[in-house]
PDB file of N, CA and C in Angstrom:
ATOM      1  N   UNK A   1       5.995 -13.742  -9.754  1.00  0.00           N
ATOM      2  CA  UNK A   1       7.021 -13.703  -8.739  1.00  0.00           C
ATOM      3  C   UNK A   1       6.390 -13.268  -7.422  1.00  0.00           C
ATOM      4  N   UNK A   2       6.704 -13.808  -6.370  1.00  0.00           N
ATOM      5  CA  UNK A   2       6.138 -13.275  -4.777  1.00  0.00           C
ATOM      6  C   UNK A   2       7.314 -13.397  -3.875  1.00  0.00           C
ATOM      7  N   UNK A   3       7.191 -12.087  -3.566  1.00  0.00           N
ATOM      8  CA  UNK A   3       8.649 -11.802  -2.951  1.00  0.00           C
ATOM      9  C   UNK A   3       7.698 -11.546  -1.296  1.00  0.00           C
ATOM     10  N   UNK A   4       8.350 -11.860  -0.448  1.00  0.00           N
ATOM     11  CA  UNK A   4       8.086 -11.680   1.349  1.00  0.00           C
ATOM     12  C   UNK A   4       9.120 -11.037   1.957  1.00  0.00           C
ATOM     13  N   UNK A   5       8.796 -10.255   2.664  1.00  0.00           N
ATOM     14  CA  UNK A   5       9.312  -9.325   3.627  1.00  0.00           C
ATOM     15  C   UNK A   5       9.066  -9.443   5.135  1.00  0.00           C
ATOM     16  N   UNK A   6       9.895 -10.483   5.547  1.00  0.00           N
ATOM     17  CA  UNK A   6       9.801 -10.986   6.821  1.00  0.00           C
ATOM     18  C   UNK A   6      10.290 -10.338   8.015  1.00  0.00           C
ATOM     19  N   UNK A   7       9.463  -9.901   9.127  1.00  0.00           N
ATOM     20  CA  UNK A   7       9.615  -9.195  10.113  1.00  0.00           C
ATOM     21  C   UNK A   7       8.393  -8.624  10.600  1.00  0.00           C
ATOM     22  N   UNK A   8       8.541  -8.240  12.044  1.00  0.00           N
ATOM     23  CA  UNK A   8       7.470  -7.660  12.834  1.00  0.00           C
ATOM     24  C   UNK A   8       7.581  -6.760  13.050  1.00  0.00           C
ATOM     25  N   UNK A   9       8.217  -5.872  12.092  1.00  0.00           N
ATOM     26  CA  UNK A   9       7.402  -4.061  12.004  1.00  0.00           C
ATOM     27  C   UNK A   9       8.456  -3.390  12.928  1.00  0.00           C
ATOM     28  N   UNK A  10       9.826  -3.871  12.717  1.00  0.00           N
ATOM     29  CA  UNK A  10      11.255  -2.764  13.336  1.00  0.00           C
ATOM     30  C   UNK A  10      11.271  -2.248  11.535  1.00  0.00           C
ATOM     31  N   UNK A  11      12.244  -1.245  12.348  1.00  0.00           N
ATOM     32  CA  UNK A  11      12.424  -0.241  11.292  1.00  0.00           C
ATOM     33  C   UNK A  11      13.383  -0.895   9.924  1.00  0.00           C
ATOM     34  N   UNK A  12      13.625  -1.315  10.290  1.00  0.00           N
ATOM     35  CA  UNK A  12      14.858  -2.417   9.120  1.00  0.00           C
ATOM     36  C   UNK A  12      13.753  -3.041   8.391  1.00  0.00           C
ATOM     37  N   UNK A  13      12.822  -3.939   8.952  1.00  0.00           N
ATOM     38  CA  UNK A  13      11.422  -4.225   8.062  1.00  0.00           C
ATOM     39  C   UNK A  13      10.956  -3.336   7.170  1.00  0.00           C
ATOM     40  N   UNK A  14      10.708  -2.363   7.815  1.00  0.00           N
ATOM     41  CA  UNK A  14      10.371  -1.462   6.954  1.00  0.00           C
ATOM     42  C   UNK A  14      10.954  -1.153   5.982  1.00  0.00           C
ATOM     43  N   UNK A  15      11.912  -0.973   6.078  1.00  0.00           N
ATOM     44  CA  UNK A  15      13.075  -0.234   5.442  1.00  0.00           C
ATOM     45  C   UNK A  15      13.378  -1.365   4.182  1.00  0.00           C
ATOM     46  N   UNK A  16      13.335  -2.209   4.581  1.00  0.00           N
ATOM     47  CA  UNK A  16      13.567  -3.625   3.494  1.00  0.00           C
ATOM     48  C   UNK A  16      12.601  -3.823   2.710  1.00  0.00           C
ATOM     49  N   UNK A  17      10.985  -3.390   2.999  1.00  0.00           N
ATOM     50  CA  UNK A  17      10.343  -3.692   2.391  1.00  0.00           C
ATOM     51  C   UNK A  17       9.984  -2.315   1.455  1.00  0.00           C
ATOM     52  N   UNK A  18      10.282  -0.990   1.492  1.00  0.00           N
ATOM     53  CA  UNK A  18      10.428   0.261   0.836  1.00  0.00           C
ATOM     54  C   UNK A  18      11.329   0.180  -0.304  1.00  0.00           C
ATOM     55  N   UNK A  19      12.502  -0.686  -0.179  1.00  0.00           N
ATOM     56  CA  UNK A  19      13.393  -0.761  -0.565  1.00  0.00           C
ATOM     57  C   UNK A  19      13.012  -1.842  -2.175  1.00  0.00           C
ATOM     58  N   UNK A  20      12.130  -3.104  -1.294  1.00  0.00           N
ATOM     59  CA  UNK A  20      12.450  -4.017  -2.481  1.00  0.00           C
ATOM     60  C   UNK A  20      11.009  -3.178  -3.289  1.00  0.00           C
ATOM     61  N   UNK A  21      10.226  -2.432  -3.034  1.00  0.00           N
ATOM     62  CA  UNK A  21       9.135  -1.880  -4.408  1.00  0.00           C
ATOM     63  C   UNK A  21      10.005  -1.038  -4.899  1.00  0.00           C
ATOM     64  N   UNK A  22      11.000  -0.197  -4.698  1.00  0.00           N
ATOM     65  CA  UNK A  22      11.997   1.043  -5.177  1.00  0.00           C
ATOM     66  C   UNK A  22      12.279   0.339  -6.136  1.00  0.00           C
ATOM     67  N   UNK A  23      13.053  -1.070  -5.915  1.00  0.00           N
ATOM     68  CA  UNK A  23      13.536  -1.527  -6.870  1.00  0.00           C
ATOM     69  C   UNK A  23      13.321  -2.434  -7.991  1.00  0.00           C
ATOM     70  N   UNK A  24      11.999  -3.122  -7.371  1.00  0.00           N
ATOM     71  CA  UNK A  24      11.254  -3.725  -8.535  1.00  0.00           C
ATOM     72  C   UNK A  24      10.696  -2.435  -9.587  1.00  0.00           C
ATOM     73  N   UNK A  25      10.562  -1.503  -8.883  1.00  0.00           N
ATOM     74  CA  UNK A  25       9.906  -0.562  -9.862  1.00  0.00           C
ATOM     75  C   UNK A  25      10.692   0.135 -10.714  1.00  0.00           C
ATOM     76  N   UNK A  26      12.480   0.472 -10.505  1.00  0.00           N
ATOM     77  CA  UNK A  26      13.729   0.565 -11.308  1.00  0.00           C
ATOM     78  C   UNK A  26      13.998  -0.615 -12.197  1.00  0.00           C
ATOM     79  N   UNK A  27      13.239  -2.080 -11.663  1.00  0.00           N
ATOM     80  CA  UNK A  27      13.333  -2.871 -12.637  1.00  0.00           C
ATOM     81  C   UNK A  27      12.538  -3.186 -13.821  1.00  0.00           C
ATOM     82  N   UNK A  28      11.628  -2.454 -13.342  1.00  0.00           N
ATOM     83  CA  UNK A  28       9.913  -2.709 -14.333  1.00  0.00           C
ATOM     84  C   UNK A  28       9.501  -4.078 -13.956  1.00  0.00           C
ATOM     85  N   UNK A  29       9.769  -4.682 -13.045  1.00  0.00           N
ATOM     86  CA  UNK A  29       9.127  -6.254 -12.661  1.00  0.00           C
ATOM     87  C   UNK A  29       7.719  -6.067 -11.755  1.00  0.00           C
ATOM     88  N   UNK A  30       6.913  -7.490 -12.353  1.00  0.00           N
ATOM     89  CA  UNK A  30       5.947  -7.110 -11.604  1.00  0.00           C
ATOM     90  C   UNK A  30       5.873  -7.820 -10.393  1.00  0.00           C
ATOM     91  N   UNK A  31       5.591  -8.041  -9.032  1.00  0.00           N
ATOM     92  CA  UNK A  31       5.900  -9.209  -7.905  1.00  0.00           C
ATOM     93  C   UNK A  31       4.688  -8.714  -7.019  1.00  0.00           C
ATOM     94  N   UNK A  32       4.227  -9.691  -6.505  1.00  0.00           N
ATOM     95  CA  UNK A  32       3.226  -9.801  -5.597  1.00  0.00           C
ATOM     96  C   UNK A  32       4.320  -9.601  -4.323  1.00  0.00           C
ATOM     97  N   UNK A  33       4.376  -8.230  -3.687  1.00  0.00           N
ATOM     98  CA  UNK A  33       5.344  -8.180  -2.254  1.00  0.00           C
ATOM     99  C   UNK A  33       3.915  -8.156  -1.017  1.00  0.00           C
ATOM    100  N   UNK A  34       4.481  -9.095  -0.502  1.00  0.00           N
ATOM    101  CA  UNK A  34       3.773  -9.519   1.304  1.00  0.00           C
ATOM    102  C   UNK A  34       4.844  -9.074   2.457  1.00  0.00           C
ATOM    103  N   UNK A  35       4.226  -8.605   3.485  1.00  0.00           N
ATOM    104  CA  UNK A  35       4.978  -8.539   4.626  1.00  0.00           C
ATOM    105  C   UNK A  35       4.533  -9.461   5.277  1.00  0.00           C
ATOM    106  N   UNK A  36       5.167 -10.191   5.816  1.00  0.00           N
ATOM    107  CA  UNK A  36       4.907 -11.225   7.118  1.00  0.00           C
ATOM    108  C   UNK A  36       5.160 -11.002   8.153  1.00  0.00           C
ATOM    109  N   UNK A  37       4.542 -10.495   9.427  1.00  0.00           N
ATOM    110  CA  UNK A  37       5.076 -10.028  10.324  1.00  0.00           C
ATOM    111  C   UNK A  37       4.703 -11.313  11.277  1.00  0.00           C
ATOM    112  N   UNK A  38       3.626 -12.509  11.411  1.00  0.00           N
ATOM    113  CA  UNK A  38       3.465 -13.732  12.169  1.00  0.00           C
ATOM    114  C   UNK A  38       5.029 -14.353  12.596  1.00  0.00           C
ATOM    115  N   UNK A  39       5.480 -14.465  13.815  1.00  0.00           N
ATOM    116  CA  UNK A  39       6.579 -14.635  14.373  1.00  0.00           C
ATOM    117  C   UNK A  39       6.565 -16.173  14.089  1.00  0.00           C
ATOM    118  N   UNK A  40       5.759 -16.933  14.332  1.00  0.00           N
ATOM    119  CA  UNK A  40       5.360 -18.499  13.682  1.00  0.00           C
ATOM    120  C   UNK A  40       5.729 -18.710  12.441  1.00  0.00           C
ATOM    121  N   UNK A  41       5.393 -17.895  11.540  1.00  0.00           N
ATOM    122  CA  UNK A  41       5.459 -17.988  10.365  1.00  0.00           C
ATOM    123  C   UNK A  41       6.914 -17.556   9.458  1.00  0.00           C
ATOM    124  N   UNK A  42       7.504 -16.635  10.215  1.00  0.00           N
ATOM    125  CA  UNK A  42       8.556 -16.322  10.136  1.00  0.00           C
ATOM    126  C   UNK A  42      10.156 -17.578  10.762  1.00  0.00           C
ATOM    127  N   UNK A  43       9.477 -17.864  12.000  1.00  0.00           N
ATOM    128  CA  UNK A  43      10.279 -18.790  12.316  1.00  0.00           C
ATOM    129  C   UNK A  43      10.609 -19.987  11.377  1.00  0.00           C
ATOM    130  N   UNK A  44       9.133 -20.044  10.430  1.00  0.00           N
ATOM    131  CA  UNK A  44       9.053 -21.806   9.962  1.00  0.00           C
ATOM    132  C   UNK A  44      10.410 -21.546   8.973  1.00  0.00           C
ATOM    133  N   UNK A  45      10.364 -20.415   8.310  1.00  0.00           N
ATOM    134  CA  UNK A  45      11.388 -19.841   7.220  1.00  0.00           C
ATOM    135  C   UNK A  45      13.401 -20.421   7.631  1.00  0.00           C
ATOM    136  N   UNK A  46      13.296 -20.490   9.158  1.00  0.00           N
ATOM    137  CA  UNK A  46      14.263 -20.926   9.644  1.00  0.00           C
ATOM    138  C   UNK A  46      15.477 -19.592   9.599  1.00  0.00           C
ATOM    139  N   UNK A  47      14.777 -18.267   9.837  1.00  0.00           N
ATOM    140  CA  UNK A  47      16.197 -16.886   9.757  1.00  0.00           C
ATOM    141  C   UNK A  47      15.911 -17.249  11.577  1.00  0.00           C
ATOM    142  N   UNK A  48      16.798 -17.036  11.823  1.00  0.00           N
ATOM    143  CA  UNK A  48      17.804 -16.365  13.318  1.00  0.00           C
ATOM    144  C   UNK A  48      17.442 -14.764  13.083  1.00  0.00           C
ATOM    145  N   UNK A  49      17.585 -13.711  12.292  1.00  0.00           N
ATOM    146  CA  UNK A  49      17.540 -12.065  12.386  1.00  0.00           C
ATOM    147  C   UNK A  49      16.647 -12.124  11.278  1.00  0.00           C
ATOM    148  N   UNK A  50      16.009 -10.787  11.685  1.00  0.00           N
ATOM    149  CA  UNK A  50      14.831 -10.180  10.779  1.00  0.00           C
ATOM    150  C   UNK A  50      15.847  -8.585  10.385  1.00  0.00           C
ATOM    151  N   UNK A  51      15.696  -8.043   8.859  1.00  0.00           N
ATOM    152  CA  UNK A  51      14.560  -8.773   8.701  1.00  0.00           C
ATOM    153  C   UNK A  51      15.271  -9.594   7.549  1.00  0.00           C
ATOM    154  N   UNK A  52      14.134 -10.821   6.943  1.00  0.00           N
ATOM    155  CA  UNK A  52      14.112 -11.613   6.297  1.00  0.00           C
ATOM    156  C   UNK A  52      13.855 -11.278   4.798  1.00  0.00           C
ATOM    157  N   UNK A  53      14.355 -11.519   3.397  1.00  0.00           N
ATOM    158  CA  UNK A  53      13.967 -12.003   2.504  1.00  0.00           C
ATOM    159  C   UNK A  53      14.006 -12.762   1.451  1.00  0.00           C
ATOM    160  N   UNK A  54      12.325 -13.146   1.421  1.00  0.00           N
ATOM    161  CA  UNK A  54      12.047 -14.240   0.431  1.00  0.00           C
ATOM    162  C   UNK A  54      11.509 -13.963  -1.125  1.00  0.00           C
ATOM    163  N   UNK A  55      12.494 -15.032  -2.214  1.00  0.00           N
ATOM    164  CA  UNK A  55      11.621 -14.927  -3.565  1.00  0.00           C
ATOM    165  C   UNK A  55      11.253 -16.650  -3.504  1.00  0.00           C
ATOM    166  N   UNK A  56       9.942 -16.315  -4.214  1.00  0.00           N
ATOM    167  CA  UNK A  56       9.472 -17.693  -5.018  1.00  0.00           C
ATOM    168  C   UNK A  56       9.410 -18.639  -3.461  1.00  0.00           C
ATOM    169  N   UNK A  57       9.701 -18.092  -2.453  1.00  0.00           N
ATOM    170  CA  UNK A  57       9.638 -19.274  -1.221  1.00  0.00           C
ATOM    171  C   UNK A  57      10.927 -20.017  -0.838  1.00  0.00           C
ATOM    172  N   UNK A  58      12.216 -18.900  -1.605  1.00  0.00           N
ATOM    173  CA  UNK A  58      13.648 -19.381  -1.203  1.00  0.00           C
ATOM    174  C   UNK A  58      13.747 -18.378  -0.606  1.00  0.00           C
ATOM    175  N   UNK A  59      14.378 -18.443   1.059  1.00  0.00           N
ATOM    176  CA  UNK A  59      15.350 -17.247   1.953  1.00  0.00           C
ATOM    177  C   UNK A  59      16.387 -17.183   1.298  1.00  0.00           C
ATOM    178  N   UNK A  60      16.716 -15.845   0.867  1.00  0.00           N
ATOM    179  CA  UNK A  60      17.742 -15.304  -0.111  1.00  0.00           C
ATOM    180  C   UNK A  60      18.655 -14.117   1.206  1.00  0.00           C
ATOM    181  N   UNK A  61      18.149 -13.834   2.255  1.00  0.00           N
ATOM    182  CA  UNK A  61      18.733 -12.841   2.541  1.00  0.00           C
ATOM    183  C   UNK A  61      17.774 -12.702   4.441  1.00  0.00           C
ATOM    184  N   UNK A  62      18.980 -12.557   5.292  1.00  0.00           N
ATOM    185  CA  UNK A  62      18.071 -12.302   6.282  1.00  0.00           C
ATOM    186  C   UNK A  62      19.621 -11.260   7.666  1.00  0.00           C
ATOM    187  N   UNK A  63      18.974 -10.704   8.011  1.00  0.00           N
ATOM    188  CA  UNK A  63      19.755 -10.191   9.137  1.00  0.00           C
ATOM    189  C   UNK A  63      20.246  -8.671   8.303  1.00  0.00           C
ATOM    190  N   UNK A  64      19.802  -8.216   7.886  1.00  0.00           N
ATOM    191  CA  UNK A  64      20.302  -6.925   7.231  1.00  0.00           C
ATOM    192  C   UNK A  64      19.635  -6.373   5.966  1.00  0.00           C
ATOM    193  N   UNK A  65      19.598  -4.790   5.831  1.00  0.00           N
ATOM    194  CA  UNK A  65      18.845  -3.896   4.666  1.00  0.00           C
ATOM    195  C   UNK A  65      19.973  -4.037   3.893  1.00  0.00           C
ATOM    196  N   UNK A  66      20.061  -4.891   2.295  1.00  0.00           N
ATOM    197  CA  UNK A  66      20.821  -4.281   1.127  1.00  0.00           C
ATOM    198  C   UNK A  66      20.820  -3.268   0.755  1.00  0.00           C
ATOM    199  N   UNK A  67      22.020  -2.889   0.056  1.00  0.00           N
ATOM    200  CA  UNK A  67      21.828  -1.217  -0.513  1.00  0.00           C
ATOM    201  C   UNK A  67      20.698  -1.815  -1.561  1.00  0.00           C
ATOM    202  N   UNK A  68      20.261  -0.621  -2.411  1.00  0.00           N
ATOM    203  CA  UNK A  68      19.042  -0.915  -3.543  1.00  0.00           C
ATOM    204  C   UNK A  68      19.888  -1.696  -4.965  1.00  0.00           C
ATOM    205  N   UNK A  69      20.721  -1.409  -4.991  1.00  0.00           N
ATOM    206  CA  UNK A  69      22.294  -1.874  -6.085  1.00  0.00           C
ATOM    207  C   UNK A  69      22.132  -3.803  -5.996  1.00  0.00           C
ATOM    208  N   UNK A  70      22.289  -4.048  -4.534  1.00  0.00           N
ATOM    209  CA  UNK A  70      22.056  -4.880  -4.078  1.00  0.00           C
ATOM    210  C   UNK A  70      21.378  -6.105  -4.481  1.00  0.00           C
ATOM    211  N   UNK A  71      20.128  -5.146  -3.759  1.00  0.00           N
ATOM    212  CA  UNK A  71      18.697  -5.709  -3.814  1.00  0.00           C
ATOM    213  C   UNK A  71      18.510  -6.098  -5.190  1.00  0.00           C
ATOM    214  N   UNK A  72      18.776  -4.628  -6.402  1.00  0.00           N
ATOM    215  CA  UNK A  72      18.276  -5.103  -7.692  1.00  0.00           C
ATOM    216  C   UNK A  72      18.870  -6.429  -7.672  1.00  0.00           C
ATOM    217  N   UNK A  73      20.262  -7.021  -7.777  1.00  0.00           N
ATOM    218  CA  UNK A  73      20.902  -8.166  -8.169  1.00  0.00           C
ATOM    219  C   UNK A  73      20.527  -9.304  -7.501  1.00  0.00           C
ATOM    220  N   UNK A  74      20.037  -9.164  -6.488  1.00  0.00           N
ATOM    221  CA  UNK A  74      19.170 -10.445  -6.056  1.00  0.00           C
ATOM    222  C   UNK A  74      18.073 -10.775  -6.588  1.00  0.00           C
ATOM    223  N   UNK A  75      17.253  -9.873  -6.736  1.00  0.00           N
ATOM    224  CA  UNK A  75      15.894 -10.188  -7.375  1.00  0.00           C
ATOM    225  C   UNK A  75      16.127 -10.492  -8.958  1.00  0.00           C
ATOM    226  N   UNK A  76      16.844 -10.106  -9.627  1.00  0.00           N
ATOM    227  CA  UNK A  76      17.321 -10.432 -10.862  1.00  0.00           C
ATOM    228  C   UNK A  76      17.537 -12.069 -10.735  1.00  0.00           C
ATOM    229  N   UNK A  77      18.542 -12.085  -9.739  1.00  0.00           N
ATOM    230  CA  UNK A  77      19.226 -13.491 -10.074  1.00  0.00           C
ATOM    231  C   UNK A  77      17.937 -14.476  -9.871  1.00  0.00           C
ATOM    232  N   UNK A  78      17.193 -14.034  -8.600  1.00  0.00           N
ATOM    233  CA  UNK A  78      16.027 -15.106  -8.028  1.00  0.00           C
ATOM    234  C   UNK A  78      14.875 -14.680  -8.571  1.00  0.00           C
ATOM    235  N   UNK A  79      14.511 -13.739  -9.722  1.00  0.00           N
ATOM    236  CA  UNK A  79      13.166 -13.909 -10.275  1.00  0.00           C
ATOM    237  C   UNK A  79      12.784 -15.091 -11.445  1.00  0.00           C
TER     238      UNK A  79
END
Protein backbone atom coordinates (compact mmCIF):
# COMPACT_ATOMS: atom_id res chain seq x y z
CA UNK A 1 0.00 0.00 0.00
CA UNK A 2 1.50 3.74 -0.65
CA UNK A 3 -0.35 6.24 0.81
CA UNK A 4 0.82 10.31 -0.15
CA UNK A 5 0.47 13.18 1.82
CA UNK A 6 0.08 16.03 -0.40
CA UNK A 7 1.11 19.52 0.53
CA UNK A 8 3.90 22.04 0.98
CA UNK A 9 4.64 21.92 4.60
CA UNK A 10 1.40 24.16 6.25
CA UNK A 11 0.54 22.89 9.35
CA UNK A 12 -2.59 20.82 8.21
CA UNK A 13 0.18 18.83 6.08
CA UNK A 14 1.65 18.10 8.78
CA UNK A 15 -0.89 17.37 10.80
CA UNK A 16 -2.39 14.93 8.09
CA UNK A 17 0.55 13.26 7.67
CA UNK A 18 1.13 12.54 11.82
CA UNK A 19 -2.15 11.53 11.71
CA UNK A 20 -2.23 8.89 8.86
CA UNK A 21 1.18 6.84 10.72
CA UNK A 22 -1.04 7.18 14.22
CA UNK A 23 -3.33 5.33 12.43
CA UNK A 24 -1.85 2.89 10.28
CA UNK A 25 -0.03 1.97 13.36
CA UNK A 26 -3.67 1.49 15.48
CA UNK A 27 -4.23 -0.52 12.42
CA UNK A 28 -1.13 -2.75 12.32
CA UNK A 29 -0.93 -1.96 8.40
CA UNK A 30 2.10 -1.69 6.75
CA UNK A 31 2.19 1.46 3.90
CA UNK A 32 4.96 3.09 2.31
CA UNK A 33 3.74 7.01 3.50
CA UNK A 34 5.45 9.89 1.12
CA UNK A 35 4.97 13.51 1.53
CA UNK A 36 4.79 15.38 -1.61
CA UNK A 37 5.33 18.73 -1.16
CA UNK A 38 6.32 19.50 -5.42
CA UNK A 39 3.42 22.02 -6.20
CA UNK A 40 3.65 20.39 -9.97
CA UNK A 41 3.21 17.31 -8.71
CA UNK A 42 0.55 17.97 -6.49
CA UNK A 43 -1.35 19.92 -9.02
CA UNK A 44 -1.17 16.84 -11.60
CA UNK A 45 -3.36 15.00 -8.66
CA UNK A 46 -6.04 17.66 -9.71
CA UNK A 47 -7.00 18.90 -5.51
CA UNK A 48 -7.94 22.72 -5.52
CA UNK A 49 -6.86 22.60 -1.25
CA UNK A 50 -4.05 20.92 0.41
CA UNK A 51 -3.77 19.14 2.18
CA UNK A 52 -4.30 16.19 -0.08
CA UNK A 53 -4.77 12.44 0.38
CA UNK A 54 -3.70 9.66 -1.65
CA UNK A 55 -3.99 5.59 -1.48
CA UNK A 56 -2.73 3.27 -4.20
CA UNK A 57 -2.72 6.65 -6.54
CA UNK A 58 -6.61 7.38 -5.89
CA UNK A 59 -7.34 11.15 -4.25
CA UNK A 60 -9.51 9.97 -1.48
CA UNK A 61 -9.55 13.18 0.46
CA UNK A 62 -8.27 16.77 0.01
CA UNK A 63 -9.04 20.24 1.69
CA UNK A 64 -9.10 19.13 5.35
CA UNK A 65 -7.38 16.97 8.55
CA UNK A 66 -9.87 13.85 9.35
CA UNK A 67 -10.39 13.04 12.84
CA UNK A 68 -8.05 9.67 13.30
CA UNK A 69 -11.75 7.63 13.56
CA UNK A 70 -11.91 8.94 10.19
CA UNK A 71 -8.82 8.42 8.71
CA UNK A 72 -8.81 4.72 10.09
CA UNK A 73 -12.09 4.15 7.76
CA UNK A 74 -10.63 5.43 4.78
CA UNK A 75 -7.60 3.61 4.71
CA UNK A 76 -9.51 0.46 5.53
CA UNK A 77 -11.92 0.98 2.79
CA UNK A 78 -8.91 2.06 0.18
CA UNK A 79 -6.19 -0.40 1.30
Amino acid sequence: MEIKVLGTGCANCKTLEKSVNIALTELNIAANVVKEEDIQKIMGYGIMRTPGLVINEKVVLSGRVPSTKELKEIIEKYK
